[in-house]
Structures are given as C-alpha cells and as structure tokens.
C-alpha atoms as a PDB file:
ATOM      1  CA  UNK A   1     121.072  76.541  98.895  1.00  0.00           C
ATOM      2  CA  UNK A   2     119.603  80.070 100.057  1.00  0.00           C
ATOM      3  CA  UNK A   3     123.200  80.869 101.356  1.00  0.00           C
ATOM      4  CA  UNK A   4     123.796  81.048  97.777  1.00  0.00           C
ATOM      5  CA  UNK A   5     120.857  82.610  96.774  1.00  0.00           C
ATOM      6  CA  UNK A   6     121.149  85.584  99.254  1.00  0.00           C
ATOM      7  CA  UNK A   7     124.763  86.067  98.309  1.00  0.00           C
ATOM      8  CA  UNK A   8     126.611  88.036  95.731  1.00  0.00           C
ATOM      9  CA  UNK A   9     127.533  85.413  93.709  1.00  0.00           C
ATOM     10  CA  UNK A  10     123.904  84.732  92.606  1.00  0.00           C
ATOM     11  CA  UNK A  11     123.036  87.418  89.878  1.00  0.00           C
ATOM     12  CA  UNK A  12     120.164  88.725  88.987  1.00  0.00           C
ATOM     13  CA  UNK A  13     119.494  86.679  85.450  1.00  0.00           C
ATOM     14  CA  UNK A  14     119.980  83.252  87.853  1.00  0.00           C
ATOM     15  CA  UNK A  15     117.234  84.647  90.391  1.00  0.00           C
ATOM     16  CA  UNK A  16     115.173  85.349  87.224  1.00  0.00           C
ATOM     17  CA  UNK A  17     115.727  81.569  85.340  1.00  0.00           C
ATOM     18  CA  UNK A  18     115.326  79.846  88.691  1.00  0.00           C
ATOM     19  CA  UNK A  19     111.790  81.982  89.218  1.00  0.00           C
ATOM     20  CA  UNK A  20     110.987  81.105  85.557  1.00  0.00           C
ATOM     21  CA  UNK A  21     111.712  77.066  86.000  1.00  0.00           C
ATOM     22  CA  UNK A  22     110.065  76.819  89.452  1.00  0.00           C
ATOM     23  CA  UNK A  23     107.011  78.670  87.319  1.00  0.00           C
ATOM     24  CA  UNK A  24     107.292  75.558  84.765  1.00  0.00           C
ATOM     25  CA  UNK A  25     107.845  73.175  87.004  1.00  0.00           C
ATOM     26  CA  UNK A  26     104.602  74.084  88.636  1.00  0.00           C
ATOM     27  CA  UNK A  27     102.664  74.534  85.420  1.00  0.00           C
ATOM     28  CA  UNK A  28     103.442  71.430  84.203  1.00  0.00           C
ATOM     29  CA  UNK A  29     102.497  69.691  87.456  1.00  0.00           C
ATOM     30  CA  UNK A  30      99.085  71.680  87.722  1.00  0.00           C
ATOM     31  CA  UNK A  31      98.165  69.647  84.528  1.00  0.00           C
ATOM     32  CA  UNK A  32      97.806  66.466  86.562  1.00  0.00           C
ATOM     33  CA  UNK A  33      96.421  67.524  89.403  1.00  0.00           C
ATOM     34  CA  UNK A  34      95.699  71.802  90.780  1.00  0.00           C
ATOM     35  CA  UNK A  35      96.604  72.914  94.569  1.00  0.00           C
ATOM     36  CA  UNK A  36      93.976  74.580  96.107  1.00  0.00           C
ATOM     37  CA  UNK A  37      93.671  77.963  96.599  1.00  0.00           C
ATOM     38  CA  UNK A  38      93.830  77.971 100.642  1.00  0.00           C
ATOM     39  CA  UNK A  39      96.996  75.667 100.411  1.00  0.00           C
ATOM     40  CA  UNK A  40      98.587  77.351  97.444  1.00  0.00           C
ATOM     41  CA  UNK A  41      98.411  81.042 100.005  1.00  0.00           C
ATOM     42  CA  UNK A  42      99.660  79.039 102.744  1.00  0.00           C
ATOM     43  CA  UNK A  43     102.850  77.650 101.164  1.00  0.00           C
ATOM     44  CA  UNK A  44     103.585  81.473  99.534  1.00  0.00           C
ATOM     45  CA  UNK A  45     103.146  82.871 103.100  1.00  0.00           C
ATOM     46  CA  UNK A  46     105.613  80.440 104.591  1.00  0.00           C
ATOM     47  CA  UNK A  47     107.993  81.195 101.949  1.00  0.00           C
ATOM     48  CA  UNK A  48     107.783  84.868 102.562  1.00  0.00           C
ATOM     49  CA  UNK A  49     107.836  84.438 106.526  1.00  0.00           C
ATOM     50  CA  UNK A  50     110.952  82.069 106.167  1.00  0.00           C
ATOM     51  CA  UNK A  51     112.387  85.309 103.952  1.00  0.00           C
ATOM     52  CA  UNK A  52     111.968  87.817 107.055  1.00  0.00           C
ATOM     53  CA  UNK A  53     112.500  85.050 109.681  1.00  0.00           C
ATOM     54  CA  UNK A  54     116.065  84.998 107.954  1.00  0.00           C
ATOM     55  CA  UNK A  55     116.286  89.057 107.669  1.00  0.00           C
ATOM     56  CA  UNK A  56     115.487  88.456 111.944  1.00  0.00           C
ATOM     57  CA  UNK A  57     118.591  86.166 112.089  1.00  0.00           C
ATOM     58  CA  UNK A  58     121.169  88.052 110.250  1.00  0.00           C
ATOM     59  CA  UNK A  59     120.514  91.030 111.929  1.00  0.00           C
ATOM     60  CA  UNK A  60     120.764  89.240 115.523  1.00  0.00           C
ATOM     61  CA  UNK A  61     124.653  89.428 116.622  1.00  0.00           C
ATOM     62  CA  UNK A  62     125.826  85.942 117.129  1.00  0.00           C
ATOM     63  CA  UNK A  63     125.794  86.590 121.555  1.00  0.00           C
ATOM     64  CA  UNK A  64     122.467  87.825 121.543  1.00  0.00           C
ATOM     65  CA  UNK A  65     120.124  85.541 123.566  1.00  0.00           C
ATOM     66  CA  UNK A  66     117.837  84.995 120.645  1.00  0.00           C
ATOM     67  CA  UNK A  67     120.067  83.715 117.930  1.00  0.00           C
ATOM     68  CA  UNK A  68     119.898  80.571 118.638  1.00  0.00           C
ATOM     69  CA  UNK A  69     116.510  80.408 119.310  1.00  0.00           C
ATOM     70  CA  UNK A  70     115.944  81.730 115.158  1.00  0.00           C
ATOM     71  CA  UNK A  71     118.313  79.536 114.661  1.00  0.00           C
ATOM     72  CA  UNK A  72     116.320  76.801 115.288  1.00  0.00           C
ATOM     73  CA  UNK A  73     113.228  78.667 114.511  1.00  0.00           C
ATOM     74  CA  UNK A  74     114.693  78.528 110.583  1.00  0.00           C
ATOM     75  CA  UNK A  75     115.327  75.190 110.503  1.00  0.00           C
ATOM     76  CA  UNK A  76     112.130  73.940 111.838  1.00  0.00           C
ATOM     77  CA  UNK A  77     109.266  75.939 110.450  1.00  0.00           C
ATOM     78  CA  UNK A  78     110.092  74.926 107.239  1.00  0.00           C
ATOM     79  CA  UNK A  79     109.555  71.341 108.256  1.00  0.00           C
ATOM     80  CA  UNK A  80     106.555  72.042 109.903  1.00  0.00           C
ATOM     81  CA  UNK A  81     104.860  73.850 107.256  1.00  0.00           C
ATOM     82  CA  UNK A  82     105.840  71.632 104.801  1.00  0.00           C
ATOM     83  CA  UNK A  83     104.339  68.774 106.601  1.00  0.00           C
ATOM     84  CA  UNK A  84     101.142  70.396 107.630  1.00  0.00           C
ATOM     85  CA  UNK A  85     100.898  71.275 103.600  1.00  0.00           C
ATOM     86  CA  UNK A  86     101.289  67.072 103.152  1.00  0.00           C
ATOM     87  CA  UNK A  87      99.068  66.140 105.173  1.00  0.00           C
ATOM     88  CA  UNK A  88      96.132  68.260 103.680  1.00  0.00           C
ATOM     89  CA  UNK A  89      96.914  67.001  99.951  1.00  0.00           C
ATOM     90  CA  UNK A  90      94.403  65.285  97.928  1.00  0.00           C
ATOM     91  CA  UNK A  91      95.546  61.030  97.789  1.00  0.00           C
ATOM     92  CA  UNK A  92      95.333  61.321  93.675  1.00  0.00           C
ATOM     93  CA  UNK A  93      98.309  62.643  92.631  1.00  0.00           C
ATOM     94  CA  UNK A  94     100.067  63.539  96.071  1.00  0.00           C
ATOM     95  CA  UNK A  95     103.458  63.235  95.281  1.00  0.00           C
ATOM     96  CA  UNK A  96     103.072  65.857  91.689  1.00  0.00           C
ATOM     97  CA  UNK A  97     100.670  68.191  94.579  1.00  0.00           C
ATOM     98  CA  UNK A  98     103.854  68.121  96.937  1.00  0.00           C
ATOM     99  CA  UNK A  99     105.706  69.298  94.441  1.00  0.00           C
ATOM    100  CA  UNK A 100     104.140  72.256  93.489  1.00  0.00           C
ATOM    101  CA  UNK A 101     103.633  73.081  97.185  1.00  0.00           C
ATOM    102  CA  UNK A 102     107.341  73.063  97.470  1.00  0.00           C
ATOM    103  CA  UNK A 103     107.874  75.564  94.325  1.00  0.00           C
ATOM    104  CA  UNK A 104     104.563  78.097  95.907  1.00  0.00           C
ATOM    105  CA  UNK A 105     107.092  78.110  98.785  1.00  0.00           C
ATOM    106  CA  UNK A 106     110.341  78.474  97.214  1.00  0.00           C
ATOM    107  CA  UNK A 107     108.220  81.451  94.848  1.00  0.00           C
ATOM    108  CA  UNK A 108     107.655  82.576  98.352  1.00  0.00           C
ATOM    109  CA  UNK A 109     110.982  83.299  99.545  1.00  0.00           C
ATOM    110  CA  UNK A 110     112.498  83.997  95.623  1.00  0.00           C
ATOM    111  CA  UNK A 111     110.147  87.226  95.236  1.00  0.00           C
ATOM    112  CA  UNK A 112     109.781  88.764  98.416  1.00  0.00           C
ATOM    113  CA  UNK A 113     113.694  88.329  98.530  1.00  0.00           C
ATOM    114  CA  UNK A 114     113.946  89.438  94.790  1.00  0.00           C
ATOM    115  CA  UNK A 115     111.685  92.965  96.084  1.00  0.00           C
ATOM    116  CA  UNK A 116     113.640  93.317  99.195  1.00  0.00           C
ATOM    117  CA  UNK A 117     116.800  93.834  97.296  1.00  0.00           C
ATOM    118  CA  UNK A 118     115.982  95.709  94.037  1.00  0.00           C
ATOM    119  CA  UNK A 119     117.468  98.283  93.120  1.00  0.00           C
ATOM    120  CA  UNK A 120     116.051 102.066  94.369  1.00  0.00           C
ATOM    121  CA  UNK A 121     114.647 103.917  91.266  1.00  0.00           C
ATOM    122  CA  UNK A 122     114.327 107.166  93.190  1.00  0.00           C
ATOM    123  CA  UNK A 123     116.820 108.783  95.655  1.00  0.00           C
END
C-alpha cells in the first residue's frame, strides 16, 4: 500500500481524499471513545519516523551493508509500535481506540510525506 502511495500513480487529489477519510474515520470513532493525548503523539511520531526510515532505505544502494538491516527495520517497527500503542488502550472501547491509533499513524506518514514532496513555491 505505501508503494503506491509514494509512487507517481497516486495524485495529489487521492493523497488529499485518503487524508480527509482517515480524518472521518477518526472523528467518528472519537465519539465512542477519545485517544489520549500521550498516545495520540506517539502513533503521529511513528508514522513520521516510518516516513524517513523509508527516505533511509531508498537512498541505501541495494549492496550496501545496511539495507537489509532497514529492511527489516521497516517491517518491524511498525509492529512494534503498533503493539506497544495496544497494549496501553483503555478495555472500553479497545477495538474503535485501535482504530484511530492506526489512522494518527497512517496521518503520520500521509503528511510528513505529503510536505516532503510539495511542490517549491520559490526558486
């Protein structure tokens, strides 16, 4: 799924609906039950460190001794975060708490990728 969001093919009015449905997605959720504050930071940070973890990895030749290490690095943190995130939810409402943890970190990723690659108003 980001393979398709970091490429070409995704234009600029899909990064803007799918920033505007993960925004209603967590609205409506946040009517049943609010993320904290401290959890809420921590899920936009790990979307916005798995943003420059993956700027690390593409710019990392495919022989260099560290690729596969980010490699792995990408694959896992996620996970880890994720869980971690879980395990702090309140029991009420856990599953609708998850889910807006999961859009904070896709929000994450969308806008510090969605900065990173807007277009230069001065030369």
């Amino acid at each position: 799924m980001l393979d398709f969001w970091y490429s070409d093919r995704c234009s600029r009015e899909m990064k803007l609906g799918a920033c505007v449905v993960t925004c209603l997605i967590i609205y409506a959720c946040s009517s049943f039950e609010r993320l904290s504050t401290t959890l809420t930071l921590f899920c936009l940070a790990t979307g916005a460190g798995l943003h420059f973890i993956r700027i690390l990895k593409n710019k990392l030749t495919a022989n260099h001794p560290y690729a596969e290490g980010f490699h792995i690095l990408f694959f896992v943190l996620p996970i880890i975060c994720m869980l971690a995130v879980i395990t702090n939810l309140p029991d009420n409402h856990k599953l609708l708490s998850a889910v807006q943890a999961l859009g904070f970190g896709l929000l994450g990723i969308f806008i510090t990728s969605i900065y990173a690659n807007r277009a230069k108003r001065f030369d």
